[in-house]
Protein backbone atom coordinates (compact mmCIF):
# COMPACT_ATOMS: atom_id res chain seq x y z
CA UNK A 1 -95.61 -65.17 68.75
CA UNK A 2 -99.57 -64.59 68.20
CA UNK A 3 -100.15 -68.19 67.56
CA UNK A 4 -98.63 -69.04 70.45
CA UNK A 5 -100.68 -66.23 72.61
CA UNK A 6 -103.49 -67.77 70.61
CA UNK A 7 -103.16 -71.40 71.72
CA UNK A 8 -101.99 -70.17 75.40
CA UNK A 9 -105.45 -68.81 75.43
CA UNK A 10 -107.15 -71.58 74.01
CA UNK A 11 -105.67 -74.42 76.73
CA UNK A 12 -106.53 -71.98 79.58
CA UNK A 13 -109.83 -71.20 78.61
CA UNK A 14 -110.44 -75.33 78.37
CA UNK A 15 -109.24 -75.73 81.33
CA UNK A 16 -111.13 -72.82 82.97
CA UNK A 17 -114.07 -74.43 81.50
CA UNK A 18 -113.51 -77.97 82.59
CA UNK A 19 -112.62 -77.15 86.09
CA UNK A 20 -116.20 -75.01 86.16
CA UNK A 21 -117.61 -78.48 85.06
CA UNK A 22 -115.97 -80.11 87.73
CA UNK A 23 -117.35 -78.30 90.54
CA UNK A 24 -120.22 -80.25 90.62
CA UNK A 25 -124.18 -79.33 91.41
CA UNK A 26 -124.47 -76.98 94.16
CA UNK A 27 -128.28 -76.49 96.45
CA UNK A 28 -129.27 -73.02 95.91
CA UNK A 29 -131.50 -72.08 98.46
CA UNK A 30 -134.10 -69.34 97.33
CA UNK A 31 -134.13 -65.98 98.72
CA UNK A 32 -137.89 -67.03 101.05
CA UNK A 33 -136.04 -69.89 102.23
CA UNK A 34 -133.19 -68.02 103.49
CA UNK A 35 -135.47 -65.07 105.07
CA UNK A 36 -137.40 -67.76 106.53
CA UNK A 37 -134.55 -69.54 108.21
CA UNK A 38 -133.31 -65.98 109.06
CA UNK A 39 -136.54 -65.13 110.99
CA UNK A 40 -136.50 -68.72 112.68
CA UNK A 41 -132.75 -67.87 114.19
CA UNK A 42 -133.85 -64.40 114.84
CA UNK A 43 -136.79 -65.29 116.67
CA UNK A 44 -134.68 -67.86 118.71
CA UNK A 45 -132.90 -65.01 119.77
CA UNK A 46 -135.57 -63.05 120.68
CA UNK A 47 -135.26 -60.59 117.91
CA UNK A 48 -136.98 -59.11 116.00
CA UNK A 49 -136.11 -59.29 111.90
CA UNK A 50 -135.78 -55.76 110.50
CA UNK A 51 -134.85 -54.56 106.74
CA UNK A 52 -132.05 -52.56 106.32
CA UNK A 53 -132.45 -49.21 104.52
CA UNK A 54 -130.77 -48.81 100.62
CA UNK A 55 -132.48 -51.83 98.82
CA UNK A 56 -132.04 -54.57 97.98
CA UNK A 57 -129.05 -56.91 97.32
CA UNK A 58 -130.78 -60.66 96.67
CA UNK A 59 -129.37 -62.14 100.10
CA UNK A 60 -131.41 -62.09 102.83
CA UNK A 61 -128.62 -62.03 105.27
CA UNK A 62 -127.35 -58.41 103.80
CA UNK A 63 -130.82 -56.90 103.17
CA UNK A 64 -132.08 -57.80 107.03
CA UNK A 65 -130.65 -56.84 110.55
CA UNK A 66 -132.48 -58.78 113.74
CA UNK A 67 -132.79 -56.61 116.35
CA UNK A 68 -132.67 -57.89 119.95
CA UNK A 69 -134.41 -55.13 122.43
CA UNK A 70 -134.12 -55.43 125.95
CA UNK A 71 -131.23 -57.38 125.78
CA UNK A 72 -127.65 -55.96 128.04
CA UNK A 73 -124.57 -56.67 127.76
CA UNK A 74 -123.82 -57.08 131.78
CA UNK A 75 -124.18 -60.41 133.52
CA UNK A 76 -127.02 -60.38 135.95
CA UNK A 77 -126.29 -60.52 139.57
C-alpha cells in the first residue's frame, strides 16, 4: 500500500509540475506601472488617488482608493 501512495504521489506531482510549465510566460506589470495607470484612470475621473490606511499589500489597486469630491449621485436638472 505505501508504494502505491508513493507512486500516486510521484505521477501527481509530475503532472502538477508539467501543467505549471504549460501555462506559459505571463507580463508582470511592476507595482509603478500599475500606480501609474491607476492615477491616469483616477485622474480621468476626476479623482483624486489616495492611500489607504494599514500598509501595504504589493498591489496598487488594494493599497490606493481614488476619491472623487464634488461628485452626486442625482442627475442634474
Amino acid at each position: 500500500m505505501t508504494a502505491r501512495i508513493l507512486f500516486s504521489s510521484i505521477v501527481l506531482g509530475a503532472a502538477l509540475a508539467a501543467s505549471a510549465c504549460a501555462s506559459g510566460p505571463r507580463s508582470h506589470s511592476t507595482y509603478s506601472e500599475e500606480l501609474a495607470q491607476l492615477t491616469a484612470d483616477c485622474r480621468a475621473r476626476e479623482g483624486i488617488l489616495s492611500p489607504v490606511g494599514g500598509g501595504t499589500t504589493g498591489r496598487p489597486q488594494t493599497d490606493y482608493v481614488c476619491e472623487i469630491r464634488g461628485a452626486t449621485r442625482l442627475p442634474r436638472n
